[in-house]
N, C-alpha and C. Protein backbone atom coordinates (compact mmCIF):
# COMPACT_ATOMS: atom_id res chain seq x y z
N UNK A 1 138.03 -57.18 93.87
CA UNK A 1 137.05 -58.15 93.39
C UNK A 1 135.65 -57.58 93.58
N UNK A 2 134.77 -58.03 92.63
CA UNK A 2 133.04 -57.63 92.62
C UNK A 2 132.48 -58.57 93.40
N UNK A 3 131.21 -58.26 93.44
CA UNK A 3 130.64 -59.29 94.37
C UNK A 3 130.33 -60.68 93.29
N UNK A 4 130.04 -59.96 91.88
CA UNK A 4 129.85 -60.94 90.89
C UNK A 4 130.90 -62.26 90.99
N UNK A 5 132.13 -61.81 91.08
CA UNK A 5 132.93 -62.45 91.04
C UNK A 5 132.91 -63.40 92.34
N UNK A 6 133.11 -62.61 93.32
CA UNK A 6 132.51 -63.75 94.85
C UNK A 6 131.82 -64.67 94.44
N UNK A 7 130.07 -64.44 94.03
CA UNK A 7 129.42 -65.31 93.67
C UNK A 7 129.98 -66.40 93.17
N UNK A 8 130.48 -66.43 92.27
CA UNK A 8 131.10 -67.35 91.15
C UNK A 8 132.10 -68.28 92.00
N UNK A 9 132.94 -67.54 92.68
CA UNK A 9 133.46 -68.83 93.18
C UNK A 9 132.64 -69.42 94.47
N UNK A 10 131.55 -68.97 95.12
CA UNK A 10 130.86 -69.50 96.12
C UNK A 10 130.36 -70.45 95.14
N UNK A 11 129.80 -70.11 93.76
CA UNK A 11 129.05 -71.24 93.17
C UNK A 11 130.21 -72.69 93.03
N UNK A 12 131.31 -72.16 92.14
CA UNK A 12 132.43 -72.95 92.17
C UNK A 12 132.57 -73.87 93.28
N UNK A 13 132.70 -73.59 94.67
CA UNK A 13 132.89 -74.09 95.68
C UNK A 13 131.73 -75.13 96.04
N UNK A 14 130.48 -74.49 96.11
CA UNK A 14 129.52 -75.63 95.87
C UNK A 14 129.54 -76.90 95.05
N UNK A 15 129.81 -76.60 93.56
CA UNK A 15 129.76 -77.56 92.69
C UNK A 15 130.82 -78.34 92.96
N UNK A 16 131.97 -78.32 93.37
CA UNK A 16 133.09 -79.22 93.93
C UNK A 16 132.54 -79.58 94.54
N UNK A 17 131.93 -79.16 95.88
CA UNK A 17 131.43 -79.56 97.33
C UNK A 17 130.74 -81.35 96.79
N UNK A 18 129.21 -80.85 95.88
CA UNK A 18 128.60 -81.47 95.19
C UNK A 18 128.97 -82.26 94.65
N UNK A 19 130.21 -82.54 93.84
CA UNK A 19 131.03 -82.90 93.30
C UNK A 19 131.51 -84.60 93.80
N UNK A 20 132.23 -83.57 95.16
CA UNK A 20 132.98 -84.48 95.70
C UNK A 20 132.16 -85.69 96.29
N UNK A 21 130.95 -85.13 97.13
CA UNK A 21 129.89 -85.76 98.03
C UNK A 21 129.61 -86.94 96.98
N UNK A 22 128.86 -86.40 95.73
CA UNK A 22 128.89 -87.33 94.44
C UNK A 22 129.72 -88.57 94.60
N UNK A 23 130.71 -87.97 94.11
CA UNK A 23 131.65 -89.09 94.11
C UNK A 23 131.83 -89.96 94.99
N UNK A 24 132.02 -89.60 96.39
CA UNK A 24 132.10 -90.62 97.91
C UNK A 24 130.59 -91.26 97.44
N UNK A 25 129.55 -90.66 97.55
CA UNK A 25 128.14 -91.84 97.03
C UNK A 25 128.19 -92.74 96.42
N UNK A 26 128.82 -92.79 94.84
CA UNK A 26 129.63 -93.26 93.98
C UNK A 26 130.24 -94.49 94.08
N UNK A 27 130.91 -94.37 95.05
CA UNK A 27 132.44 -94.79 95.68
C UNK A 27 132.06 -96.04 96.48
N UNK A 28 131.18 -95.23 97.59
CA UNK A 28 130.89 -95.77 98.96
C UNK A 28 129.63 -96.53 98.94
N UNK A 29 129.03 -97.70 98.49
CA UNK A 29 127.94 -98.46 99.09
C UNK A 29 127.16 -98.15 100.27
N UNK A 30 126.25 -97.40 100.62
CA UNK A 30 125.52 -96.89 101.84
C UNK A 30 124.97 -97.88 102.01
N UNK A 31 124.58 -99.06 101.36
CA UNK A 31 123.43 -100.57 102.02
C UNK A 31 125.03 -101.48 102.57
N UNK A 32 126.45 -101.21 102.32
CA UNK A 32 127.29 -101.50 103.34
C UNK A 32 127.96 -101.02 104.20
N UNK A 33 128.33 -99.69 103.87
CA UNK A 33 128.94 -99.13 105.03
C UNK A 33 127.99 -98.01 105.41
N UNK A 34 127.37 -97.67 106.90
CA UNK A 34 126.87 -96.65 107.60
C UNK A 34 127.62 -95.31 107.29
N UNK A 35 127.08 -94.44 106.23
CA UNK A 35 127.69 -93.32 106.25
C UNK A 35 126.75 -92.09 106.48
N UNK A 36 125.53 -92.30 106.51
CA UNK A 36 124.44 -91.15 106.42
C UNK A 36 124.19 -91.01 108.12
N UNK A 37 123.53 -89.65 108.12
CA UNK A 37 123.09 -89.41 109.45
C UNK A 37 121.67 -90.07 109.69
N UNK A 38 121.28 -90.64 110.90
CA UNK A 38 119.91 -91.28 111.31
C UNK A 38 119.08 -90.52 111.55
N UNK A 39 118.10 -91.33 110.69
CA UNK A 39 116.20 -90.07 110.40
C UNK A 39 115.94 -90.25 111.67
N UNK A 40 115.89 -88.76 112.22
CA UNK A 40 115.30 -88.28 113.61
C UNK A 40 113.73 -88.94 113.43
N UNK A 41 113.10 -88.47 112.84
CA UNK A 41 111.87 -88.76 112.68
C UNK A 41 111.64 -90.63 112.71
N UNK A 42 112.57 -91.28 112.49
CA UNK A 42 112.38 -92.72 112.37
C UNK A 42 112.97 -93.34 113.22
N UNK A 43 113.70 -93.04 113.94
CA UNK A 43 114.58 -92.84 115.34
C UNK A 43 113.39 -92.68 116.69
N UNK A 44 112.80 -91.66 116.52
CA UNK A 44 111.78 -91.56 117.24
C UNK A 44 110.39 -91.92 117.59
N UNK A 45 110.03 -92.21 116.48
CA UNK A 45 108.29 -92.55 115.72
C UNK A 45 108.45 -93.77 115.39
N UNK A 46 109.67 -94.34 114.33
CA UNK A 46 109.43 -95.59 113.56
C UNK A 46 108.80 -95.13 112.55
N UNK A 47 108.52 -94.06 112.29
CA UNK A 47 107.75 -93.86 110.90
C UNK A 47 108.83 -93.72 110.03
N UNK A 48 108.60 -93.32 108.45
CA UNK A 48 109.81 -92.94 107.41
C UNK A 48 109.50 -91.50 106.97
N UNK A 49 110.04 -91.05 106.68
CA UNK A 49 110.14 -89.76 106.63
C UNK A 49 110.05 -89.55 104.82
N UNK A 50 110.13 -88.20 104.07
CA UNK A 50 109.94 -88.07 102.97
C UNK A 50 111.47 -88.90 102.15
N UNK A 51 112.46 -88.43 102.88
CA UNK A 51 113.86 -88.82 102.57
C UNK A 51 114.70 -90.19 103.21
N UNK A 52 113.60 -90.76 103.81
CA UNK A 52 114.31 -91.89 104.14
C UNK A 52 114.55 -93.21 102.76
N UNK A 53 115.89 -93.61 102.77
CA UNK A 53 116.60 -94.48 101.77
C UNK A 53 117.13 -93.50 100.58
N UNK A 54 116.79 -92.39 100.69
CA UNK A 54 117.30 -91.68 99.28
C UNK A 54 118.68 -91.80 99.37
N UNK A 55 119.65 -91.71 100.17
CA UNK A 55 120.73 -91.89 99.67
C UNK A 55 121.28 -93.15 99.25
N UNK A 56 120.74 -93.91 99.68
CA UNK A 56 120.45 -95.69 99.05
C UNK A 56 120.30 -95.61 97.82
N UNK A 57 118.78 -94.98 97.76
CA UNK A 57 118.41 -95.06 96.49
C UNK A 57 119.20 -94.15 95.47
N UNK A 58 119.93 -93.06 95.48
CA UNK A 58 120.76 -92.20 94.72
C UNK A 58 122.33 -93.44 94.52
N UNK A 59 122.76 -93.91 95.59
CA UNK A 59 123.50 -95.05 95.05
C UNK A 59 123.30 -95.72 93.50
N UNK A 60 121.73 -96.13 94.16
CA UNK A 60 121.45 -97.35 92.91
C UNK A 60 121.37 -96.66 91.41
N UNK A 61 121.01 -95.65 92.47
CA UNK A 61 120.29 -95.11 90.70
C UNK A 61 121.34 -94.61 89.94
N UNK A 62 122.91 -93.96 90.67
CA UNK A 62 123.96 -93.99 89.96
C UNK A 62 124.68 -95.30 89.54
N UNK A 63 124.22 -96.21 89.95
CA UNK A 63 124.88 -97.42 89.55
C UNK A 63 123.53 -98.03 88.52
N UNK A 64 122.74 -97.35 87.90
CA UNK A 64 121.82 -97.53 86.99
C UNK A 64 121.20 -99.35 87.27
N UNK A 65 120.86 -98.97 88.71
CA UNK A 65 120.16 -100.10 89.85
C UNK A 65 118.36 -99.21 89.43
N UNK A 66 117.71 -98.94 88.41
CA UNK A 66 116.41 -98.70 88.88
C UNK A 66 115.31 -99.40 89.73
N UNK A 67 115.41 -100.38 90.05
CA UNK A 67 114.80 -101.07 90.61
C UNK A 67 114.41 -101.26 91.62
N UNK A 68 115.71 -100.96 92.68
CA UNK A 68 116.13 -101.43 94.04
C UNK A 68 116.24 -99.92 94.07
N UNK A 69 116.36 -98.44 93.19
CA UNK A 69 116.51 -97.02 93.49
C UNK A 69 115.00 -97.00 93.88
N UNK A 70 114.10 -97.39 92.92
CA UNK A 70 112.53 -97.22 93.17
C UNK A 70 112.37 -98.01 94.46
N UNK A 71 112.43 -99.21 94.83
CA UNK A 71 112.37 -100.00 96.46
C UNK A 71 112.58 -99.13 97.31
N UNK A 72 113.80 -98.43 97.10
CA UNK A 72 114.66 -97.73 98.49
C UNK A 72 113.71 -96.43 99.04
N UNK A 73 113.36 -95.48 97.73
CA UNK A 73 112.92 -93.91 97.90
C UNK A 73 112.17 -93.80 96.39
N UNK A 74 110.84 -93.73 96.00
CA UNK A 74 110.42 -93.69 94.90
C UNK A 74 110.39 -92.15 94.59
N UNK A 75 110.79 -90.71 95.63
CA UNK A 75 110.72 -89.54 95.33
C UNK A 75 112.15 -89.41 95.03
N UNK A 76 112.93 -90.23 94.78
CA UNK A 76 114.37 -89.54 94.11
C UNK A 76 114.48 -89.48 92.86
N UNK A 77 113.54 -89.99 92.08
CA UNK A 77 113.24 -90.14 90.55
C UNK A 77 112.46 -88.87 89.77
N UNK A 78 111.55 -88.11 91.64
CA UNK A 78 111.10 -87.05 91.14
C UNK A 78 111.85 -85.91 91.20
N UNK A 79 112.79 -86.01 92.45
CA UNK A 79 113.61 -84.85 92.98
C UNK A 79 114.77 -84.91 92.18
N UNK A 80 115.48 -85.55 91.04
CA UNK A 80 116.50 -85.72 90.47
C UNK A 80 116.48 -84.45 89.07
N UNK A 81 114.85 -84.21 88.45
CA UNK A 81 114.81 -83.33 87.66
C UNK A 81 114.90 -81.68 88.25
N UNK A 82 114.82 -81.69 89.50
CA UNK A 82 115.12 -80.24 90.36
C UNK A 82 116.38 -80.06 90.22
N UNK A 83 117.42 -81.56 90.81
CA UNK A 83 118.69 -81.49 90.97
C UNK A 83 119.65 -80.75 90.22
N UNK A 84 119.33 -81.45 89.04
CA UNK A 84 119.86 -81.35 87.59
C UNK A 84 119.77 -79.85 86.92
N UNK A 85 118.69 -79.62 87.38
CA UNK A 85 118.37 -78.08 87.22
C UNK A 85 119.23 -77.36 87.65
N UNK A 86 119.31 -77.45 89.41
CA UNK A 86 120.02 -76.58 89.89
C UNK A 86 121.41 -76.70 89.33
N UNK A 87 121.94 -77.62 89.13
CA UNK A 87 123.13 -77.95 88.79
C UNK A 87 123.51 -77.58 87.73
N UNK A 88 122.80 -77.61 86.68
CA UNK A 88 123.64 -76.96 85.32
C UNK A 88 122.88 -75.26 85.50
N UNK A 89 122.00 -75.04 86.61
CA UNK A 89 121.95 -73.33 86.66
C UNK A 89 123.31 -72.91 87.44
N UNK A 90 124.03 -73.37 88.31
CA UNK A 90 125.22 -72.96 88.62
C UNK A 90 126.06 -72.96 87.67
N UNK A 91 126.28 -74.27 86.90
CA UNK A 91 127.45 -74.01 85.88
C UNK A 91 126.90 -72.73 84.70
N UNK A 92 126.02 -72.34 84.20
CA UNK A 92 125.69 -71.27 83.67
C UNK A 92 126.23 -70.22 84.27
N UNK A 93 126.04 -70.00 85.36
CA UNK A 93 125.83 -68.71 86.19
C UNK A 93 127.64 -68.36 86.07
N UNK A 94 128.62 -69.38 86.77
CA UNK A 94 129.45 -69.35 86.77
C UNK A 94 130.53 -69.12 85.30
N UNK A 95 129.82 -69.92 83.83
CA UNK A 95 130.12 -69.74 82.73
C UNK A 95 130.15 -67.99 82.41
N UNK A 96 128.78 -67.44 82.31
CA UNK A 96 128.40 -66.52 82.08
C UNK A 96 127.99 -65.12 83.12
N UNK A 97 128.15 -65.75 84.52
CA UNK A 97 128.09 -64.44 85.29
C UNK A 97 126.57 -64.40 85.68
N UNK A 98 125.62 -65.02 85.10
CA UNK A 98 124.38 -64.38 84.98
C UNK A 98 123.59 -65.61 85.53
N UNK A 99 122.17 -65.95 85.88
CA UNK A 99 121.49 -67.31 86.53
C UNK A 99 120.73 -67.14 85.33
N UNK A 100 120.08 -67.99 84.85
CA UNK A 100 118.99 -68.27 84.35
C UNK A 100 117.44 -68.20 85.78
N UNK A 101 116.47 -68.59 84.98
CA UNK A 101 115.35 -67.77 86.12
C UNK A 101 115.25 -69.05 86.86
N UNK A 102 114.98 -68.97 88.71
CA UNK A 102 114.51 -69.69 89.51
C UNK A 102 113.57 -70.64 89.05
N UNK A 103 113.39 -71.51 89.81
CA UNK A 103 112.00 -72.59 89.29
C UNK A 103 110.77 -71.76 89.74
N UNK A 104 110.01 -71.71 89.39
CA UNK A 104 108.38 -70.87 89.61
C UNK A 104 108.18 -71.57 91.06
N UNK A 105 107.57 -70.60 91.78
CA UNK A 105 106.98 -70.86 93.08
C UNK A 105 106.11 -71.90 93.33
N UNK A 106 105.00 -71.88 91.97
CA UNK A 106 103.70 -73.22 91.93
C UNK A 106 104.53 -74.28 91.59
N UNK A 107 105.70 -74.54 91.02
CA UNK A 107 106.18 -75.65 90.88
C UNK A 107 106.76 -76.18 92.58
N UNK A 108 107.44 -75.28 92.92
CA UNK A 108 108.04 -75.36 94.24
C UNK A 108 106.93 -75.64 95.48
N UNK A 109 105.93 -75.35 95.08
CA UNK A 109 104.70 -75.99 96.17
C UNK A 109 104.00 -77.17 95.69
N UNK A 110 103.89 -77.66 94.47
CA UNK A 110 103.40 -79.15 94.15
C UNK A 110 104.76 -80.06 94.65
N UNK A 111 105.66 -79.62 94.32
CA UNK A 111 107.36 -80.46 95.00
C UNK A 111 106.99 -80.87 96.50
N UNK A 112 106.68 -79.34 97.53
CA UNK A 112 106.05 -79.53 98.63
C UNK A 112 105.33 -80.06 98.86
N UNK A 113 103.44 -80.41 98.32
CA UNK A 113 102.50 -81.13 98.50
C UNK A 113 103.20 -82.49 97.95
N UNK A 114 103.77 -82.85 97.04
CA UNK A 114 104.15 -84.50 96.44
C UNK A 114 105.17 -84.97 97.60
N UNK A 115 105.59 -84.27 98.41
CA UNK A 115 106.46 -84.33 98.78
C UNK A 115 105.80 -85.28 100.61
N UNK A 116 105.15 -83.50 100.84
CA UNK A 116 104.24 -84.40 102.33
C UNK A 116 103.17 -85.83 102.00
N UNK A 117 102.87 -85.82 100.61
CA UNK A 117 101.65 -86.86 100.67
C UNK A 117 102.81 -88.02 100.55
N UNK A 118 103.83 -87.95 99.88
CA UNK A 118 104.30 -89.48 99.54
C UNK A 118 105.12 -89.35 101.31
N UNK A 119 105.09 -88.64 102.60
CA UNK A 119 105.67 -88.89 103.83
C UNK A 119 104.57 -89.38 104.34
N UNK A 120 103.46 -89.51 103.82
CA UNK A 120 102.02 -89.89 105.03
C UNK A 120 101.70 -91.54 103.96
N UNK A 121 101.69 -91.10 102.65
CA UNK A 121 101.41 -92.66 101.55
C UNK A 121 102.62 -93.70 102.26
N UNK A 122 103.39 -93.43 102.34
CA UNK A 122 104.69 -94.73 102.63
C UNK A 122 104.59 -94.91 103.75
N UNK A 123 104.02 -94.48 104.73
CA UNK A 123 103.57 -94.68 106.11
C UNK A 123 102.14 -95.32 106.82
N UNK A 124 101.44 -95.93 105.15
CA UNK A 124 100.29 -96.41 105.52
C UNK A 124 100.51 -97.64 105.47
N UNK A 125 99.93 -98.56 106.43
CA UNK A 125 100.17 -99.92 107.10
C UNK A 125 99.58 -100.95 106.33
N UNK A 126 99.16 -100.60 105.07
CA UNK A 126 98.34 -101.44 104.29
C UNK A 126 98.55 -101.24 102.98
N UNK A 127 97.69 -102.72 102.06
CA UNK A 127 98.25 -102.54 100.64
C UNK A 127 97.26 -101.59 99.98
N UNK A 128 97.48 -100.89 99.02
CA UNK A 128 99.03 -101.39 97.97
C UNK A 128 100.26 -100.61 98.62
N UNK A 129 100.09 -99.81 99.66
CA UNK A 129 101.17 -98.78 100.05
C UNK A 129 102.33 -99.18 100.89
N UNK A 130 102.40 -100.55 101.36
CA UNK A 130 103.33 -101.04 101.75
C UNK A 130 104.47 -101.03 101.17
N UNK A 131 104.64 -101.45 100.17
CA UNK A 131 105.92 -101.11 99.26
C UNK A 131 106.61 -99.70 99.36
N UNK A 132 105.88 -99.07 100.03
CA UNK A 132 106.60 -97.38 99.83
C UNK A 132 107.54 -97.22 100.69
N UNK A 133 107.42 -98.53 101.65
CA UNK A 133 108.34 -98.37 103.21
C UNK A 133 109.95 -98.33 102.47
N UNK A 134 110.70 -97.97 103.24
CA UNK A 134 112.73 -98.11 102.62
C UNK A 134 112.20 -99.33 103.43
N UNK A 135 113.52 -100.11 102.08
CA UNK A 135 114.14 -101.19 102.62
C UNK A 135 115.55 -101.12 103.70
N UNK A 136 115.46 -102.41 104.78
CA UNK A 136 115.99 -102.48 105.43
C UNK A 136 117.59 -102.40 105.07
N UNK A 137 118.20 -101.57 106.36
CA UNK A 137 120.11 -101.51 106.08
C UNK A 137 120.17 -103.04 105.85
């Protein structure tokens, strides 16, 4: 075997991985049953973190809940066009052997800056930014 070939099924293996996780999200109601690990950062501080409710909100938003997806985590609406990316760049890669090109670096640092400002915006104690808090389990 090539390493090309390795690759391919490491990608393979991911996209099941992905796959499967999918599906249990899918499946599994996270606003009823406790299945995610607890935000250290909110555990400790009480603050919310960049990713707190996203898997809530990835629920809703597969159950085409926009509403209560935007309530939960309003950055999963932004982080979903990365997702998608990566995701059909594996199935390429794996189709054809070959990746299509990485996301550009300046994109990958506005992701970063949108990323820390909406962890400090949803953490401000006043309006209009109150709404940014996750809703309660």
């Amino acid at each position: 075997m090539n390493m090309k070939t390795d690759n391919r099924k490491i990608s393979a293996l991911i996209l099941i991985s992905i796959f499967i996780v999918t599906a249990a999200v899918y499946f599994i109601d996270p606003r009823k049953y406790f299945i995610s690990i607890p935000c250290a950062l909110n555990y400790f501080t009480g603050l919310y973190c960049p990713a707190c409710g996203g898997l809530r909100a990835t629920y809703c938003l597969m159950h085409f809940d926009f509403i209560d997806a935007f309530k939960y985590n309003l950055l999963i609406f932004f982080f979903l066009g990365g997702f998608l990316y990566y995701f059909i760049r594996e199935i390429i890669f794996i189709i054809r052997g070959s990746y299509i090109p990485h996301i550009n670096k300046r994109i990958l640092i506005v992701f970063l800056i949108i990323t820390i400002a909406y962890g400090i915006v949803r953490n401000l104690p006043f309006e209009p930014f109150r709404h940014f808090f996750a809703l309660p389990f």
